[in-house]
C-alpha atoms as a PDB file:
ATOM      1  CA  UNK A   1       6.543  -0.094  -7.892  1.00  0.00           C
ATOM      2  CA  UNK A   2       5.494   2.913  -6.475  1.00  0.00           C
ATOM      3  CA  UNK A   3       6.017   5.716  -3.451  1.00  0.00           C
ATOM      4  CA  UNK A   4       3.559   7.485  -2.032  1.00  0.00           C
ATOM      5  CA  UNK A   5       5.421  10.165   0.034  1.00  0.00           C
ATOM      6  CA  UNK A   6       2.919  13.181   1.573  1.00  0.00           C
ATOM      7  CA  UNK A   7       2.648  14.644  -0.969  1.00  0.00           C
ATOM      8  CA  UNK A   8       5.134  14.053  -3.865  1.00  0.00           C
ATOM      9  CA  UNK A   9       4.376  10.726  -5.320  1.00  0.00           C
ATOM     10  CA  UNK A  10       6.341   8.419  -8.311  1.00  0.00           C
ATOM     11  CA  UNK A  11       5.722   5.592  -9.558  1.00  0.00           C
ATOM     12  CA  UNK A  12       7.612   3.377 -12.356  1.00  0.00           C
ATOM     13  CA  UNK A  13       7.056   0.007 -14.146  1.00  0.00           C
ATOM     14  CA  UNK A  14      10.351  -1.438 -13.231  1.00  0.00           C
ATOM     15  CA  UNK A  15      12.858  -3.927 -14.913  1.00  0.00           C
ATOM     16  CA  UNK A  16      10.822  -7.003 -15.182  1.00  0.00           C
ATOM     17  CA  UNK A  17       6.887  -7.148 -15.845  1.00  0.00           C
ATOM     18  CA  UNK A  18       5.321  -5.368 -19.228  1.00  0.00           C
ATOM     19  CA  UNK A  19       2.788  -3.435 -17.112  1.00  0.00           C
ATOM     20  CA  UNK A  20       2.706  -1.470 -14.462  1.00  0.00           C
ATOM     21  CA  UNK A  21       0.057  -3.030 -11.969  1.00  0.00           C
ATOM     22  CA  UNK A  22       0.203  -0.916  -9.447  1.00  0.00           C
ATOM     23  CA  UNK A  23      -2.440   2.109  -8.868  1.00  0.00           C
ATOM     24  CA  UNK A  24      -2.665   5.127  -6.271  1.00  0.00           C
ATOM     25  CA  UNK A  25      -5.012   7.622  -5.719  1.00  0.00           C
ATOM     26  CA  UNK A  26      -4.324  11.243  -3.766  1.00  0.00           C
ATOM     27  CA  UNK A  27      -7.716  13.141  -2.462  1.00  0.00           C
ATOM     28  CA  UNK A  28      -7.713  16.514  -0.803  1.00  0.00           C
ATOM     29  CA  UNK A  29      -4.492  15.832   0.369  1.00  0.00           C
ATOM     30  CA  UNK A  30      -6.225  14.398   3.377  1.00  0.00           C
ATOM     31  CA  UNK A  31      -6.668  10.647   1.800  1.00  0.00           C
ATOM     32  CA  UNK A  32      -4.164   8.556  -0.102  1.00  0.00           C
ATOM     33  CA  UNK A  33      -4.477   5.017  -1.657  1.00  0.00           C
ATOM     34  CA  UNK A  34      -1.785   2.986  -3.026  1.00  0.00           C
ATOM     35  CA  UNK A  35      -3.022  -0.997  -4.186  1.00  0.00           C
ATOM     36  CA  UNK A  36      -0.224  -3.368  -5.914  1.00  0.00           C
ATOM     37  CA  UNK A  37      -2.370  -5.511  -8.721  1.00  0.00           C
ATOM     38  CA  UNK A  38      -1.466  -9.122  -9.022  1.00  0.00           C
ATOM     39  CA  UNK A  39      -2.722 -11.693 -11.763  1.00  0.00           C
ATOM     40  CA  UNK A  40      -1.792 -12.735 -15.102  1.00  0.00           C
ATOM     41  CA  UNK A  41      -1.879 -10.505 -18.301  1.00  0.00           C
ATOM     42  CA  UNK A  42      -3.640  -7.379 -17.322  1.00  0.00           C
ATOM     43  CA  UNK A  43      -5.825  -9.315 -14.198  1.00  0.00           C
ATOM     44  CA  UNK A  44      -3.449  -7.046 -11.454  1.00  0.00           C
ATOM     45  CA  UNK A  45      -3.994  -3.654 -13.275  1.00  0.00           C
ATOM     46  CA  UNK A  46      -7.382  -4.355 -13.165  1.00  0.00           C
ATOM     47  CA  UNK A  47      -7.607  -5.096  -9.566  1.00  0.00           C
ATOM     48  CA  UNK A  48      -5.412  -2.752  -8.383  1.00  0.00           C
ATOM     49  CA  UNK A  49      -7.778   0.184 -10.528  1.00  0.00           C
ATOM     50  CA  UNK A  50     -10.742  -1.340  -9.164  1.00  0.00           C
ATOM     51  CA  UNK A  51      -9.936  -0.971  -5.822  1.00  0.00           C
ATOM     52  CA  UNK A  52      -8.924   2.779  -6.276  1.00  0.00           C
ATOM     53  CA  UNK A  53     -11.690   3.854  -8.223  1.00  0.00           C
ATOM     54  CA  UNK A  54     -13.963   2.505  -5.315  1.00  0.00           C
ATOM     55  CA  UNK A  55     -11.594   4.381  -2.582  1.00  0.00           C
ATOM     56  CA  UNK A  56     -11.871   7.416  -5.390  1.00  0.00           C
ATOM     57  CA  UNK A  57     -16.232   6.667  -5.245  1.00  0.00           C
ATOM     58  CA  UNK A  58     -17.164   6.582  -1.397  1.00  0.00           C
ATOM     59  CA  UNK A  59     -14.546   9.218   0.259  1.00  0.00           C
ATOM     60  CA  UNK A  60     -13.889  11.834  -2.687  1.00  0.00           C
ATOM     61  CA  UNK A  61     -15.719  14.759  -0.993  1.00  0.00           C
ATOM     62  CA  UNK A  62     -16.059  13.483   2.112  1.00  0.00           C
ATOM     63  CA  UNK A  63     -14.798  15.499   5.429  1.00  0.00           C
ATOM     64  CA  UNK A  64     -11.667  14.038   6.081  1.00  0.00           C
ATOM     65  CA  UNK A  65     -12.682  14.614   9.738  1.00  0.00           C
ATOM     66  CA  UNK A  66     -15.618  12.341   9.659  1.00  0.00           C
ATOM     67  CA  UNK A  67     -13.960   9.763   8.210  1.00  0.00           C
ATOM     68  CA  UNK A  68     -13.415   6.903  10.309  1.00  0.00           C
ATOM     69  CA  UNK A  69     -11.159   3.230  10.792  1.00  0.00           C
ATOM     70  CA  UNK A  70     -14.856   1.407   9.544  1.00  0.00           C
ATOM     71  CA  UNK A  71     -15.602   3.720   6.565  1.00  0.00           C
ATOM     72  CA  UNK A  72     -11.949   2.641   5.162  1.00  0.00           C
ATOM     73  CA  UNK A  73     -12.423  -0.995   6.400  1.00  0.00           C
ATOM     74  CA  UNK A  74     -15.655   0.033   3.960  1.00  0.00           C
ATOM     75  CA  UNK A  75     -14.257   1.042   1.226  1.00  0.00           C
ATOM     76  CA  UNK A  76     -11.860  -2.373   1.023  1.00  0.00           C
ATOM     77  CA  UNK A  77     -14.772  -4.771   1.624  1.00  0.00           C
ATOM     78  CA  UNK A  78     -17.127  -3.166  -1.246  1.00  0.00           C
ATOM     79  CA  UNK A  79     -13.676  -3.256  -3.425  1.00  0.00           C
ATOM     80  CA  UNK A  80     -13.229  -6.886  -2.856  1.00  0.00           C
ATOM     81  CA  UNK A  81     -16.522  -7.381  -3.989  1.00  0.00           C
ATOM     82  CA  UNK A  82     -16.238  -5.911  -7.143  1.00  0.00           C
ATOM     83  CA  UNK A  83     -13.294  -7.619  -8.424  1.00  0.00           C
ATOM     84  CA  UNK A  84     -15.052 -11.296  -7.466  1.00  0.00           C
ATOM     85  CA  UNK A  85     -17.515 -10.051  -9.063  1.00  0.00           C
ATOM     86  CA  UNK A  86     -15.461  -8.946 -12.175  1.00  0.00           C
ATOM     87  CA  UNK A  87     -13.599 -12.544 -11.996  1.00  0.00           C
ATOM     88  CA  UNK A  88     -17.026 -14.236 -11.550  1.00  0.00           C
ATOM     89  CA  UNK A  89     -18.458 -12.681 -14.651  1.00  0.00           C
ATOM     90  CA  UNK A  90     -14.991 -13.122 -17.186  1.00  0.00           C
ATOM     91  CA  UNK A  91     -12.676 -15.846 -16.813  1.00  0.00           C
ATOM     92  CA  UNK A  92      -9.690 -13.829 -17.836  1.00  0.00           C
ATOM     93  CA  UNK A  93     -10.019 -12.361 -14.576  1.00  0.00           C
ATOM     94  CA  UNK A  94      -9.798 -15.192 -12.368  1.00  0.00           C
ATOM     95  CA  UNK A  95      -7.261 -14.951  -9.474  1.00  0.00           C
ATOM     96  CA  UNK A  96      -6.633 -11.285  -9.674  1.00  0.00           C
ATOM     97  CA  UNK A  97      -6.395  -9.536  -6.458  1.00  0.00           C
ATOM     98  CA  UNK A  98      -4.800  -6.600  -4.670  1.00  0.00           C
ATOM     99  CA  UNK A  99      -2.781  -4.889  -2.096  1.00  0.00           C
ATOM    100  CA  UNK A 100      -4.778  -2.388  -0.437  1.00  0.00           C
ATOM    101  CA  UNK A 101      -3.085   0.399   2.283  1.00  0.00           C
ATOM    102  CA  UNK A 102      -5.492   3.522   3.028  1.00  0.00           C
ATOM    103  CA  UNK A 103      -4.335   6.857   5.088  1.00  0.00           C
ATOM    104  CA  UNK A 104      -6.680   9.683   6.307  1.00  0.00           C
ATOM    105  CA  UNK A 105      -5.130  12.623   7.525  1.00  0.00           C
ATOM    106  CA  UNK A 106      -7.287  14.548  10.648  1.00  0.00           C
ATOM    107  CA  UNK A 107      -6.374  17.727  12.162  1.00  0.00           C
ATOM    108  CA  UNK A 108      -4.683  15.725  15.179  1.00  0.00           C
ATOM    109  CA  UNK A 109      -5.315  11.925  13.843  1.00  0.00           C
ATOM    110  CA  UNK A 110      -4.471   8.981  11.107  1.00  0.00           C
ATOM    111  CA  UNK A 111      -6.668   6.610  10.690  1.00  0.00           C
ATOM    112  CA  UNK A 112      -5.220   3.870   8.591  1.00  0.00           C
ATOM    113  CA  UNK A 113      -6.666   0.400   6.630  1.00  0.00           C
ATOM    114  CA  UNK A 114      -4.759  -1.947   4.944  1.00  0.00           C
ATOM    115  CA  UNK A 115      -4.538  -5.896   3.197  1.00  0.00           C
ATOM    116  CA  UNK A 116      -1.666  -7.285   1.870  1.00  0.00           C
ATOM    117  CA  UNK A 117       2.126  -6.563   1.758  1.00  0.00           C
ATOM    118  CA  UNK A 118       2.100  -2.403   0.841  1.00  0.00           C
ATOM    119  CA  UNK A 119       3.387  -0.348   3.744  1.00  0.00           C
ATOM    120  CA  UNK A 120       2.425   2.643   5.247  1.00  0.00           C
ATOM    121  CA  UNK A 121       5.512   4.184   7.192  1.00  0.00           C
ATOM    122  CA  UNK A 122       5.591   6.839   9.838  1.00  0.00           C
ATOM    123  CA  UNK A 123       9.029   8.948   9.916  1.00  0.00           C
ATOM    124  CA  UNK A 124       9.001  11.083  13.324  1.00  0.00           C
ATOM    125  CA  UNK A 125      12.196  12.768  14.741  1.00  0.00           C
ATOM    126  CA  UNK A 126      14.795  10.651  12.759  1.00  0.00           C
ATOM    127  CA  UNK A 127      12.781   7.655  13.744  1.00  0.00           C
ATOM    128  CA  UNK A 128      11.195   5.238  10.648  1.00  0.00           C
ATOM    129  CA  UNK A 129       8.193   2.766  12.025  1.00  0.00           C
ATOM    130  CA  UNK A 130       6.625   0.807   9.813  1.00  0.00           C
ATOM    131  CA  UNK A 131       2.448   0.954  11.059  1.00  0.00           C
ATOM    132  CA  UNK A 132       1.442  -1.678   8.723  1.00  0.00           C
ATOM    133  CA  UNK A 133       1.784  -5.825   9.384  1.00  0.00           C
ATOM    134  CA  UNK A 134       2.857  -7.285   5.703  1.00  0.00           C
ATOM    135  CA  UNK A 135       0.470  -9.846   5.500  1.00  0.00           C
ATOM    136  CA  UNK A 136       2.699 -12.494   3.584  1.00  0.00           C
ATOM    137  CA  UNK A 137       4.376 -15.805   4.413  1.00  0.00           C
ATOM    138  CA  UNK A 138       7.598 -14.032   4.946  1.00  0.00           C
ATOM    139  CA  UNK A 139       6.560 -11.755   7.536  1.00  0.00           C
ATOM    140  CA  UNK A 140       4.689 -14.951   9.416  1.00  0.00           C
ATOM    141  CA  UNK A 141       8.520 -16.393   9.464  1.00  0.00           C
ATOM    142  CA  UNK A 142       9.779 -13.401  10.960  1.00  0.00           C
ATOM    143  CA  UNK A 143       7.490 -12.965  13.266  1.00  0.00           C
ATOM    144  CA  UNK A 144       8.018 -16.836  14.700  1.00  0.00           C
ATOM    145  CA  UNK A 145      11.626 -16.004  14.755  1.00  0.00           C
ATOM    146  CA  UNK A 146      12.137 -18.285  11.456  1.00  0.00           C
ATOM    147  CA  UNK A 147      13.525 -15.944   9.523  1.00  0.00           C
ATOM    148  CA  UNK A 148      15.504 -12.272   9.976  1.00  0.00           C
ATOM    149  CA  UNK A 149      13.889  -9.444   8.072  1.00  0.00           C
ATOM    150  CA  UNK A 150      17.343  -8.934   6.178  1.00  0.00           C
ATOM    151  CA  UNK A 151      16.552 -12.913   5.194  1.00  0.00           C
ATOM    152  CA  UNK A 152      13.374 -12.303   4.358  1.00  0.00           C
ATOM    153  CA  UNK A 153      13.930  -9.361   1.957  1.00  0.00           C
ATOM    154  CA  UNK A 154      15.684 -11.782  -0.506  1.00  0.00           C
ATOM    155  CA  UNK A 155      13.754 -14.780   0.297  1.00  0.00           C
ATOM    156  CA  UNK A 156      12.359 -16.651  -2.448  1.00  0.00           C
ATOM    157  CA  UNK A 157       8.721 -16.536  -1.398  1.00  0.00           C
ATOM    158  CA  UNK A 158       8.508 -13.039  -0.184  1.00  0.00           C
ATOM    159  CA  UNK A 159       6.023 -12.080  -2.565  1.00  0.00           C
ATOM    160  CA  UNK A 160       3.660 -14.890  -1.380  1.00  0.00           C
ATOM    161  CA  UNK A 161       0.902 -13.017  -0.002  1.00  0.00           C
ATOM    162  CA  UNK A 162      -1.429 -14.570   3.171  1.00  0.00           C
ATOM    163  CA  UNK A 163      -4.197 -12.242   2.613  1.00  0.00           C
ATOM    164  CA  UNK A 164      -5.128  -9.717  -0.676  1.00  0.00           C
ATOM    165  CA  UNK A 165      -8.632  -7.750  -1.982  1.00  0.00           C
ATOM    166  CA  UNK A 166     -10.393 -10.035  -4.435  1.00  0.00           C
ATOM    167  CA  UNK A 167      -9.262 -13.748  -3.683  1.00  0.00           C
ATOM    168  CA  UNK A 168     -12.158 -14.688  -0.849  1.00  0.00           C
ATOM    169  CA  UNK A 169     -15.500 -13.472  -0.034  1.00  0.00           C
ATOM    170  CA  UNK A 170     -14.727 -12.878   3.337  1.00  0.00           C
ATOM    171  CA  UNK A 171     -11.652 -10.560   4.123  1.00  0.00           C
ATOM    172  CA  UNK A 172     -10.301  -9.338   7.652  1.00  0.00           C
ATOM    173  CA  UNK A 173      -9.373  -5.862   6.913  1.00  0.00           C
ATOM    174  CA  UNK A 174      -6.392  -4.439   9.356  1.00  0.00           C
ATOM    175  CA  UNK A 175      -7.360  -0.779  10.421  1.00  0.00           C
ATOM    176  CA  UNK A 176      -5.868   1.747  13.218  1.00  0.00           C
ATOM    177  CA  UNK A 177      -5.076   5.209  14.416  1.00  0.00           C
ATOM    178  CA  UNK A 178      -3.045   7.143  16.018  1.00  0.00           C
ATOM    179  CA  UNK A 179      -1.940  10.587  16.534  1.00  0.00           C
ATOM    180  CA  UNK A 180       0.086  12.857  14.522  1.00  0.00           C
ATOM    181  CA  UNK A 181       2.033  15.739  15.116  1.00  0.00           C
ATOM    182  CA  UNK A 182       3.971  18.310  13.654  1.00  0.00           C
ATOM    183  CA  UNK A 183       6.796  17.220  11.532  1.00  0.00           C
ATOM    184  CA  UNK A 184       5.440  13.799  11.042  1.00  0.00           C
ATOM    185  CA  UNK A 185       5.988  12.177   7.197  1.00  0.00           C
ATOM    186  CA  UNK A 186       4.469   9.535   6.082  1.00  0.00           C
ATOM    187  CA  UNK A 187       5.145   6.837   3.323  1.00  0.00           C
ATOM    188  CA  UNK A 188       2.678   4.652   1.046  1.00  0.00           C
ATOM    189  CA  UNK A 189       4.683   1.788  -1.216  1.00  0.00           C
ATOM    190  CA  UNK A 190       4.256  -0.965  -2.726  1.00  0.00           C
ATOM    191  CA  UNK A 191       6.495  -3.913  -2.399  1.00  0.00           C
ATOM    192  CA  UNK A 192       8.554  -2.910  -5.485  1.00  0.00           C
ATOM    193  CA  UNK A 193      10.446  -0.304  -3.116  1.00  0.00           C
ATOM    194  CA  UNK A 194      10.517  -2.469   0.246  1.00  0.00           C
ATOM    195  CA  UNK A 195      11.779  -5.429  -1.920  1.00  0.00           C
ATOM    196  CA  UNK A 196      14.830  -3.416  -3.257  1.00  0.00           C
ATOM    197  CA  UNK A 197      15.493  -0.730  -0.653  1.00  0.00           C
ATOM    198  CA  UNK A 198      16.107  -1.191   2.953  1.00  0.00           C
ATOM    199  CA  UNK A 199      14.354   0.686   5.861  1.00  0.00           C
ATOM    200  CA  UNK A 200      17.854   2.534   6.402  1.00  0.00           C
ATOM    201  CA  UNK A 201      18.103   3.478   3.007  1.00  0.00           C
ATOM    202  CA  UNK A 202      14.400   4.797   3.112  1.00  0.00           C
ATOM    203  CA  UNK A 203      14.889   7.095   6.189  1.00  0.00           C
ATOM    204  CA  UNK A 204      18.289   8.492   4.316  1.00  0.00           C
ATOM    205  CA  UNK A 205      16.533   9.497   1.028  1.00  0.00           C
ATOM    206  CA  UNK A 206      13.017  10.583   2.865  1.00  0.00           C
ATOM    207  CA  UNK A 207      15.446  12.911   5.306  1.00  0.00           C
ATOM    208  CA  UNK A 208      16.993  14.317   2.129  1.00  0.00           C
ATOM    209  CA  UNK A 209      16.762  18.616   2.897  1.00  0.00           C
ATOM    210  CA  UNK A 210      15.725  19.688   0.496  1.00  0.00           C
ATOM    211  CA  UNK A 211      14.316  17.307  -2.396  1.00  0.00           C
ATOM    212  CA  UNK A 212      11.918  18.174  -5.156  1.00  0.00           C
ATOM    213  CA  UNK A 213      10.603  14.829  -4.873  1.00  0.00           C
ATOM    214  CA  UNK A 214      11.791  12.527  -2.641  1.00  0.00           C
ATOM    215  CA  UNK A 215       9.287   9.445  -3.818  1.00  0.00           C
ATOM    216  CA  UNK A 216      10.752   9.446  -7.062  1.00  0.00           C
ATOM    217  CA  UNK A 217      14.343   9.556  -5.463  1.00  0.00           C
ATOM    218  CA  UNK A 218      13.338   6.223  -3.984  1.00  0.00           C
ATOM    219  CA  UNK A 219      11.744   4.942  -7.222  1.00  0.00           C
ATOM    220  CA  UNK A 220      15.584   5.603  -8.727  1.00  0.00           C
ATOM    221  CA  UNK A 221      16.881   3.806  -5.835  1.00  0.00           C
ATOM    222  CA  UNK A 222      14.826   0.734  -6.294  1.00  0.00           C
ATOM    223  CA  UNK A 223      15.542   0.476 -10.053  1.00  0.00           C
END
């Protein structure tokens, strides 16, 4: 699991899998990746790296000001085609994919892109919003009414994703912006915290005054 809180960041293996397949990258603290590997054996680590190193390869330098909703929605696409590509050429590698939620900080802007069931969260005056759509078969139920989201935090099938980086050649990537202002926090995480904390509990531990690190208070939470 890990949490991605601007900028302290933690991340842990937790209680059940052998490794940790999760990856996140931090850049001029204007840009900030975090990708949740799935797969057997080592197949989601791999993913999940892939997809950061190619975040880490096209906007490492970059002016965060010139960085736009399509050059994210970029940097996703050309990651999806490595891993097929990686899959294609060893067999251990087939079915891997990834999670995928990018955030660029402007002066007066976010500019967001994102695949899969990792959140980005914006916490302004005591108020948690969540800007990212999970895209998973839970969140579909929720959505048509079929489900609550307090049911669908424990459901069975809530880590059956609908869309990921590195399972199909073609790939809608979500993107958006909107502006910031002063005071505004925002949180990257993987489904390891969202599955295991609730939204309430979040906003409590990200309001903590003061906290060395609050990510890694809500890495202790989740464990």
């Amino acid at each position: 699991m890990t949490a991605l809180l601007i900028r302290t960041e933690a991340t842990d293996i937790g209680l059940v899998r052998p490794v940790n397949e999760d990856s996140y990258i931090c850049l001029d603290s204007a840009v900030y990746v975090v990708a949740d590997g799935m797969g057997g054996h080592a197949a989601g680590e791999v993913a999940s790296a892939l997809l950061t190193q190619t975040a880490k390869e096209i906007l490492e330098g970059l002016d965060p000001e010139k960085i736009t909703e399509a050059i994210l929605r970029q940097v996703i696409l050309e990651a999806n085609r490595r891993i097929l590509a990686k899959a294609a050429a060893d067999n251990i590698y087939n079915g891997m994919g990834t999670t995928a939620s990018l955030l660029c900080l402007k002066e007066t802007e976010a500019v967001w892109a994102h695949v899969g069931d990792s959140r980005i969260y914006l916490l302004r005056e005591g108020s948690l919003q969540q800007i990212t759509k999970d895209h998973s078969l839970v969140w579909d139920l929720v959505e048509n009414g079929s489900l609550t989201p307090e049911e669908a935090q424990t459901h069975p099938k809530r880590n059956l994703l609908t869309r990921a980086v590195g399972v199909d050649a073609e790939l809608l990537v979500d993107t958006g912006n909107f502006p910031i202002v002063a005071g505004d926090k925002f949180l990257l995480c993987s489904d390891g915290l969202t599955n295991m904390v609730n939204e309430a509990a979040i906003k409590n531990i990200i309001n903590i005054v003061p906290a060395n690190n609050p990510a890694k208070l809500l890495i202790e939470q989740a464990l």
